[in-house]
Protein backbone atom coordinates (compact mmCIF):
# COMPACT_ATOMS: atom_id res chain seq x y z
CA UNK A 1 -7.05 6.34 -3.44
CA UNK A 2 -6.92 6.23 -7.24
CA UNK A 3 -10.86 8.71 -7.93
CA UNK A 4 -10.16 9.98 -4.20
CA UNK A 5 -13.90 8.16 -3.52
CA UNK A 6 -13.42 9.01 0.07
CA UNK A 7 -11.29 11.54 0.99
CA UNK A 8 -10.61 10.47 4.84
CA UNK A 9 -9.36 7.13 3.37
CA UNK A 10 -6.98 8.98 0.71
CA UNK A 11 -5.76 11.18 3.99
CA UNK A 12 -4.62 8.00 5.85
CA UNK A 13 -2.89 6.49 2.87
CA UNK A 14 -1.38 9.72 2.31
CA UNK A 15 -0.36 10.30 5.86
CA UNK A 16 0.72 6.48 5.99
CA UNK A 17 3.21 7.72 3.02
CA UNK A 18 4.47 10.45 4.81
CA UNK A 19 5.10 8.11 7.99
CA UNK A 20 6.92 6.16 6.21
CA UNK A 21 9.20 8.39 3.73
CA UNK A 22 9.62 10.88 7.11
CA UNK A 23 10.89 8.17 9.92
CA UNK A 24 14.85 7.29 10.06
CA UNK A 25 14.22 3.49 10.49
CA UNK A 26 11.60 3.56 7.49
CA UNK A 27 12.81 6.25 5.24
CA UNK A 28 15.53 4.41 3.26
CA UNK A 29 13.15 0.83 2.87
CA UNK A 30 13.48 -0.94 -0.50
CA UNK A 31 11.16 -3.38 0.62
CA UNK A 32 7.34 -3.29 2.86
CA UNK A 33 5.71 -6.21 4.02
CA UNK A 34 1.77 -6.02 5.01
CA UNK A 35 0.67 -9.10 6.04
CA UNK A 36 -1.96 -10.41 8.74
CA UNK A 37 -3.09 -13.26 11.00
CA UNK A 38 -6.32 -13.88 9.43
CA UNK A 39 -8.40 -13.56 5.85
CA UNK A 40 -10.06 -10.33 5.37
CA UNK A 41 -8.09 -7.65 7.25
CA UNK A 42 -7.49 -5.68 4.30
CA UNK A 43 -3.87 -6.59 3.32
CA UNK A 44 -4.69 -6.05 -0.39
CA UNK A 45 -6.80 -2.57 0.07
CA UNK A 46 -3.79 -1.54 1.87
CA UNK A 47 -1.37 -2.49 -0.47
CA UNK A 48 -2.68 -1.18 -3.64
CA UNK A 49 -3.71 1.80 -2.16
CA UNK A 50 -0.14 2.16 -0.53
CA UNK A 51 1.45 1.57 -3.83
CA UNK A 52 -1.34 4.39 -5.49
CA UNK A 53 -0.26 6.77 -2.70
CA UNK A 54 3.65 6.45 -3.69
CA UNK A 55 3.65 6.35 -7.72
CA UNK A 56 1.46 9.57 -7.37
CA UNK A 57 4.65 10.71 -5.40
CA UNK A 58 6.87 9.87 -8.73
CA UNK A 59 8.50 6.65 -6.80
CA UNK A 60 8.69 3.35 -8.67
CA UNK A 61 6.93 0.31 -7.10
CA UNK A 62 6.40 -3.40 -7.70
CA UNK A 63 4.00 -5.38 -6.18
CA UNK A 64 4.61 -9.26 -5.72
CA UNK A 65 1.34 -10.76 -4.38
CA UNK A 66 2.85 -13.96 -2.68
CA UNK A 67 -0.26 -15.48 -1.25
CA UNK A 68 -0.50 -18.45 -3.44
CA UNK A 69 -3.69 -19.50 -2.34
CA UNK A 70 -5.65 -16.93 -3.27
CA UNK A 71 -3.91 -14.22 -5.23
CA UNK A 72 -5.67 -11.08 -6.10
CA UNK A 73 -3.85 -8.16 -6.23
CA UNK A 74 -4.40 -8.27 -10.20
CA UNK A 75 -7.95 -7.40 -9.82
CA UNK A 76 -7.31 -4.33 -8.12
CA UNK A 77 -4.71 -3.68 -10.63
């Protein structure tokens, strides 16, 4: 999301954004959970690219990686 490396990607995350910000039961969230049932689904491509998508909207956001077996949200970072 960050170079725009692929710009169908950046479209999703973008649109994902807009989804979220644009429906009443999402619009007013402080908080957004991604999560999954198994390793490897892409919880942390999808978070720090979510998180990309809204500072570059001028919103604040704070990321607490809670998977305490294998953190790494820091790499991306």
């Amino acid at each position: 999301m960050l170079n725009n490396a692929d710009r169908q990607v950046a479209e999703a995350f973008l649109t994902l954004h807009s989804a979220l910000r644009l429906k009443e039961e999402a619009k007013n969230a402080k908080c957004i959970l991604t999560t999954s049932t198994i390793p490897g689904e892409g919880k942390s491509f999808t978070t720090t690219n979510l998180e990309l998508t809204f500072e570059a909207h001028g919103e604040k956001v704070a990321i607490i990686d809670c998977d305490l077996r294998k953190p790494n949200i820091h790499k991306s970072l």
